[in-house]
Protein backbone atom coordinates (compact mmCIF):
# COMPACT_ATOMS: atom_id res chain seq x y z
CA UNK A 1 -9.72 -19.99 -8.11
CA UNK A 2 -8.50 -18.43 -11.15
CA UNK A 3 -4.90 -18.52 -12.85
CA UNK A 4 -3.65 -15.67 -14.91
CA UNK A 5 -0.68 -16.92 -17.06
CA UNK A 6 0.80 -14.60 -20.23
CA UNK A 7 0.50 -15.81 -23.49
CA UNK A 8 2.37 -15.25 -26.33
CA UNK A 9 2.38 -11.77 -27.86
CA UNK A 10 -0.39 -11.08 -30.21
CA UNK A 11 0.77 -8.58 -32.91
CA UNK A 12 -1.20 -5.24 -33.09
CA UNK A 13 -3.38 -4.50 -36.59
CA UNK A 14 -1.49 -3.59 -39.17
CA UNK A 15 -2.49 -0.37 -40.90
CA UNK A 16 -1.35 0.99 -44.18
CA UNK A 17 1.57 2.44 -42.90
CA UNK A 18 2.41 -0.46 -40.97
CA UNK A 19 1.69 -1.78 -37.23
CA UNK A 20 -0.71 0.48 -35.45
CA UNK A 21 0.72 -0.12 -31.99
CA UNK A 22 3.96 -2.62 -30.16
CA UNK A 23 3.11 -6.29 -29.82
CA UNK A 24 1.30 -7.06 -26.34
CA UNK A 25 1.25 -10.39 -24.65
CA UNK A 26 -2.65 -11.44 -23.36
CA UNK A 27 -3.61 -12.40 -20.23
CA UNK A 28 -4.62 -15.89 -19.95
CA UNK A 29 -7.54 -17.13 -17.13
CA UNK A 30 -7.49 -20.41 -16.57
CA UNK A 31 -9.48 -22.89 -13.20
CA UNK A 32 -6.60 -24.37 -11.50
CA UNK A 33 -9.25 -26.68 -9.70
CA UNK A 34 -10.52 -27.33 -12.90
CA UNK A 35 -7.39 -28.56 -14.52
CA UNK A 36 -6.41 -30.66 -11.35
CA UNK A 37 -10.05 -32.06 -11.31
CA UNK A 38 -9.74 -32.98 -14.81
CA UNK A 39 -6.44 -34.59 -14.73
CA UNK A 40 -7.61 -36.66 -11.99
CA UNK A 41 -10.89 -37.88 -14.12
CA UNK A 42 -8.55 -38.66 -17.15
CA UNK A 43 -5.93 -40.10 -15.25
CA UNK A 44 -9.39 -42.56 -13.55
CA UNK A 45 -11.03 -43.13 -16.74
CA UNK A 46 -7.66 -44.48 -18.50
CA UNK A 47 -7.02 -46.80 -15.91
CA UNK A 48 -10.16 -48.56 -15.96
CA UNK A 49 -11.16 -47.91 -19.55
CA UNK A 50 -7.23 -49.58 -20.83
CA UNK A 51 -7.80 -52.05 -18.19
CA UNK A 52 -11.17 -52.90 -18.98
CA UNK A 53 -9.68 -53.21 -22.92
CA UNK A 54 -6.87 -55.67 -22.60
CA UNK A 55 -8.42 -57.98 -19.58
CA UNK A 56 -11.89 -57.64 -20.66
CA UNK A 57 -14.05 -60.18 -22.59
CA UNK A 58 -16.31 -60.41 -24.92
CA UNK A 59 -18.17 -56.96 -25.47
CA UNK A 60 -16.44 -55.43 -23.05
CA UNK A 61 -13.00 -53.71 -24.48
CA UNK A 62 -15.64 -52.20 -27.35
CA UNK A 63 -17.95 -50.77 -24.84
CA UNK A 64 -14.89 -49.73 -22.75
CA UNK A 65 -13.54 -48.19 -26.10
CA UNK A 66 -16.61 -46.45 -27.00
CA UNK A 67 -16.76 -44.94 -23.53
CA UNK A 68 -13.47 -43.55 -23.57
CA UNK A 69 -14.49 -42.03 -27.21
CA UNK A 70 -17.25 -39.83 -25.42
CA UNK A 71 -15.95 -39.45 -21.61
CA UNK A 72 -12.50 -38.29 -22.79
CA UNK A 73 -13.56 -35.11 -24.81
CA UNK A 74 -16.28 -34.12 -22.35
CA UNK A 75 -14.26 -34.07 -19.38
CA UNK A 76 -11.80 -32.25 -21.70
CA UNK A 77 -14.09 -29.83 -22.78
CA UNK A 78 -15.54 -29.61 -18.88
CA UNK A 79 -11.92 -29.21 -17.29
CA UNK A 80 -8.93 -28.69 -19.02
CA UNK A 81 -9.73 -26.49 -22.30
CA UNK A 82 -12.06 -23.42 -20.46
CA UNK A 83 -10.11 -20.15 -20.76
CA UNK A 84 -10.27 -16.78 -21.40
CA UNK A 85 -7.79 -14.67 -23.55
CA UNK A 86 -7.89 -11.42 -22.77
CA UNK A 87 -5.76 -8.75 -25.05
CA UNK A 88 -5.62 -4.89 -25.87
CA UNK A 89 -7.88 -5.17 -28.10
CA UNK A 90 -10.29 -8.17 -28.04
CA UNK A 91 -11.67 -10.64 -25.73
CA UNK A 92 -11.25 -14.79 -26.59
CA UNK A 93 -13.41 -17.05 -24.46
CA UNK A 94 -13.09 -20.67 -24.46
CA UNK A 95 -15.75 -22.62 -23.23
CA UNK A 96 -16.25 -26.11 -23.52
CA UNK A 97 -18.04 -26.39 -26.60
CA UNK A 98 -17.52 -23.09 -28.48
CA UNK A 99 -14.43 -19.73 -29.03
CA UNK A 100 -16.00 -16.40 -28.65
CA UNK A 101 -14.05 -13.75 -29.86
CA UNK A 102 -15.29 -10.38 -28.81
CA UNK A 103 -13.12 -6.98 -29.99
CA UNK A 104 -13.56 -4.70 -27.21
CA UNK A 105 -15.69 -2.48 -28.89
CA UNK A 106 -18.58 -5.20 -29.03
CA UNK A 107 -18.10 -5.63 -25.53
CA UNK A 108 -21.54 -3.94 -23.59
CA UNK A 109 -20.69 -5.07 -20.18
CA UNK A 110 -19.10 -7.41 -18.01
CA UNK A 111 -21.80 -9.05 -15.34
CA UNK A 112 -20.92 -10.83 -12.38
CA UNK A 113 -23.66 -12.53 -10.20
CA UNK A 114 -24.39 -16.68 -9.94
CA UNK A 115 -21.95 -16.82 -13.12
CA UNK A 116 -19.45 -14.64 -14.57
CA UNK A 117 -20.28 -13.42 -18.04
CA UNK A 118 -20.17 -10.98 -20.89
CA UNK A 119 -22.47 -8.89 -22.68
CA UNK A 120 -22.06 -8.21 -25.94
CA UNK A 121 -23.36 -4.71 -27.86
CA UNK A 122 -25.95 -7.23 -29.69
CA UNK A 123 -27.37 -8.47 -26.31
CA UNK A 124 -25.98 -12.03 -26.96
CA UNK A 125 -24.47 -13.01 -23.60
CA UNK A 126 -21.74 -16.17 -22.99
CA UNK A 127 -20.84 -17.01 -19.93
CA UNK A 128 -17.19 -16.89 -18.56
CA UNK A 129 -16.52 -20.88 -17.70
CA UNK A 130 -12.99 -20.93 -16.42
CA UNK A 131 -13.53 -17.72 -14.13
CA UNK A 132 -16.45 -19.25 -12.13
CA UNK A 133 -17.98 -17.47 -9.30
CA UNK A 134 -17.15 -19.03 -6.19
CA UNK A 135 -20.33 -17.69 -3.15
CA UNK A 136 -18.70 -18.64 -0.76
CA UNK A 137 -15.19 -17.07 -1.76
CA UNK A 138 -17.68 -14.00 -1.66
CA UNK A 139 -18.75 -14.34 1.61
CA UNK A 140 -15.37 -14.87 2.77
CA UNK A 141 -13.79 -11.88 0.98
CA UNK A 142 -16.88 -9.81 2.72
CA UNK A 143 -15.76 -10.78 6.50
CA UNK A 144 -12.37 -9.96 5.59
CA UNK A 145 -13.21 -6.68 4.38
CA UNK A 146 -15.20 -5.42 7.05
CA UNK A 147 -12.51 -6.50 9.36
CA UNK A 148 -10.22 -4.76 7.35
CA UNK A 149 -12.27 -1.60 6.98
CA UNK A 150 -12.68 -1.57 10.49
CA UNK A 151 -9.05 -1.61 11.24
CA UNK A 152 -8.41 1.11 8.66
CA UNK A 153 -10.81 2.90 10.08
CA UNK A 154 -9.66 2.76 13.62
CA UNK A 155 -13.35 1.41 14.63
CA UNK A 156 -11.97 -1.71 16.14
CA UNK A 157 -9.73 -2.42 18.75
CA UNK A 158 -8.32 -1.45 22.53
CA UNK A 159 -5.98 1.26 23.66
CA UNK A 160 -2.58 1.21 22.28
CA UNK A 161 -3.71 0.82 18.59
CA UNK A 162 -4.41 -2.79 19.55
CA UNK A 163 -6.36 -4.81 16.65
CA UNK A 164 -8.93 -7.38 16.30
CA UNK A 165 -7.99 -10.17 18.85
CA UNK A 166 -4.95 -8.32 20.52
CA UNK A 167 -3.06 -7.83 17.15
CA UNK A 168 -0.96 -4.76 16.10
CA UNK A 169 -3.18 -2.07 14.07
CA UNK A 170 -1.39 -3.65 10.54
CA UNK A 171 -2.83 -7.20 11.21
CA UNK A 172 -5.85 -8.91 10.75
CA UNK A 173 -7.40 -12.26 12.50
CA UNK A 174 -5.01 -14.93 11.04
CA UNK A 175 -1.48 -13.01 10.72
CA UNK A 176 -2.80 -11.04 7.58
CA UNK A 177 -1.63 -7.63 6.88
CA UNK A 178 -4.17 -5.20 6.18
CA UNK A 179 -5.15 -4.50 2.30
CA UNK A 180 -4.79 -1.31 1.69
CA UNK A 181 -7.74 -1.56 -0.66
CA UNK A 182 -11.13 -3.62 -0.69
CA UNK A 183 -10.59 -7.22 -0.33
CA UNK A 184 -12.17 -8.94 -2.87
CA UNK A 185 -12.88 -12.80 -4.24
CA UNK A 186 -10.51 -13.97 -6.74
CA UNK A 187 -12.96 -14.51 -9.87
CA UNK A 188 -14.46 -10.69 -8.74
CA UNK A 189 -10.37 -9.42 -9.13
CA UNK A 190 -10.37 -11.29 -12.39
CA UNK A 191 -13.45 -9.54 -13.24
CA UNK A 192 -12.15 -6.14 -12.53
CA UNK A 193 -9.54 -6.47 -14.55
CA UNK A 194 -10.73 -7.79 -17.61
CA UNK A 195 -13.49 -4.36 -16.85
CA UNK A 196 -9.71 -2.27 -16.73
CA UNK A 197 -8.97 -3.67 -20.00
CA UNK A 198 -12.13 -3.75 -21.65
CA UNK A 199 -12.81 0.44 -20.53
CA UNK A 200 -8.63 0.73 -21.71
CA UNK A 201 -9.72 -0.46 -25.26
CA UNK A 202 -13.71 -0.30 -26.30
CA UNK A 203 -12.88 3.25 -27.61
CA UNK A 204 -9.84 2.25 -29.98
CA UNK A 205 -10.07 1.58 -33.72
CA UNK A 206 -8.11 -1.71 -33.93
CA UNK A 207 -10.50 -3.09 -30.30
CA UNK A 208 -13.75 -2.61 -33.34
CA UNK A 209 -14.92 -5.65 -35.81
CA UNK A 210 -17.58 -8.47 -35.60
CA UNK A 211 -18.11 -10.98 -32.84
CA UNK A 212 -17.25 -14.62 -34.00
CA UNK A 213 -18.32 -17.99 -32.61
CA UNK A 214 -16.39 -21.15 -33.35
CA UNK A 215 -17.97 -24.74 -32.34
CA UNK A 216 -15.30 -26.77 -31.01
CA UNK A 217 -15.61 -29.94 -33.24
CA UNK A 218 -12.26 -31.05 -32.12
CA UNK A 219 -14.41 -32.01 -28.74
CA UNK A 220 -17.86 -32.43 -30.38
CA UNK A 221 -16.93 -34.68 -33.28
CA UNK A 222 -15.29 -37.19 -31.10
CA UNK A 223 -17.54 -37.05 -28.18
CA UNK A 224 -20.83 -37.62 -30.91
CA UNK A 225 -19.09 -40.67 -32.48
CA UNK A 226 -18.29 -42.11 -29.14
CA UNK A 227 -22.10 -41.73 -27.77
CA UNK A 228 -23.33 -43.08 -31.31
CA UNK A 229 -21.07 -46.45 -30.92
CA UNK A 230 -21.48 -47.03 -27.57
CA UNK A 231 -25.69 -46.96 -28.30
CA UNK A 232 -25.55 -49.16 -31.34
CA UNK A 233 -22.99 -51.50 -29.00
CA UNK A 234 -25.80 -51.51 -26.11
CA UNK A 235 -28.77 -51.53 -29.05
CA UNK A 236 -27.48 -54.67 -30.18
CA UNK A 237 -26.50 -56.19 -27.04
């Protein structure tokens, strides 16, 4: 599952006149799983890693140390710090290990199919990590909207407007109400709207500019010194 959250506005381009358009707050996509996973796997790795530091001997709180140098930034980078920004005029994509920043106009399509993803106008493609794609979300979302569709329809049930199972025409299997549109996963929703916003903005002059791509050293640089300790520790053990 995906979260959208608002962020803080983000202030249109200026021009020379002054600001081309009103401030606009981005929507913010974010794994709820992912962050609950990852606060679990931090919360796991402390305990033993500050246990295995104060009560352990010899070797042992350095190697514990030097674990907790590399485990804590990946499962960081894996969990807690994928997102995706997504504005009037530009797209921001945190995955673990890099920022893309794509303006709208860069943007050449938006591809969901084992992994969410976008395109951009140079052909480069970086995959969407906190909206993943979720098959069996898909399947589920399909059932639903055939029963749905059916019940819109009028294809399914007895006389008296009766429904799937014995329920009112308005119901579906489970005490749902029927969507008045398709039903769809929650990462494919995400998907469509970040398509909404992206077809809103490719065309306008502050959505143009160069794609950037940021490596997240903030997770690398700790991550590489913790892996080169712990191998010199276990080299010279």
């Amino acid at each position: 599952m995906t979260s959208p959250e608002d962020q803080s506005p983000a202030p249109r381009p200026s021009g020379p006149s002054g600001p081309t358009g009103p401030e606009t707050k981005d929507r913010v996509y974010r794994s709820p799983a992912g962050i609950a996973g990852g606060v679990v796997l931090l919360g796991l790795a402390g305990w033993l890693g500050i246990d295995a530091i104060v009560a352990g001997e010899g070797r042992t709180p350095w190697l514990a140390l030097a674990t907790l140098i590399l485990v804590v930034p990946l499962t960081v980078a894996f969990t807690l710090r994928p997102a995706v920004y997504a504005g009037q005029d530009r797209l921001r994509v945190r995955n673990p290990f890099r920022v893309i920043v794509l303006p709208w106009g860069q943007v050449a399509s938006l591809r969901s199919g084992y992994s969410n993803e976008v395109v951009a106008a140079s052909g480069k493609k970086f995959q969407l990590w906190s909206v993943p794609v979720s098959l069996r979300a898909r399947k589920r979302a399909t059932r639903r909207e055939s029963r749905a569709a059916a019940q819109r329809d009028g294809r399914v049930g007895g006389q008296g407007g009766r429904g799937i199972g014995g329920l009112g025409g308005g119901a579906l299997r489970g005490g749902g109400a029927v969507p008045d549109g398709p039903v769809r996963a929650e990462t494919d929703r995400v998907m469509d709207e970040l398509r909404e916003l992206w077809e809103a903005g490719e065309k306008e002059e502050s959505a143009q500019g160069e794609v950037t791509v940021r490596w997240a050293w903030e997770i690398l640089g700790p991550a590489v010194a913790g892996a080169l300790v712990l191998g010199i520790l276990l080299a010279v053990g």
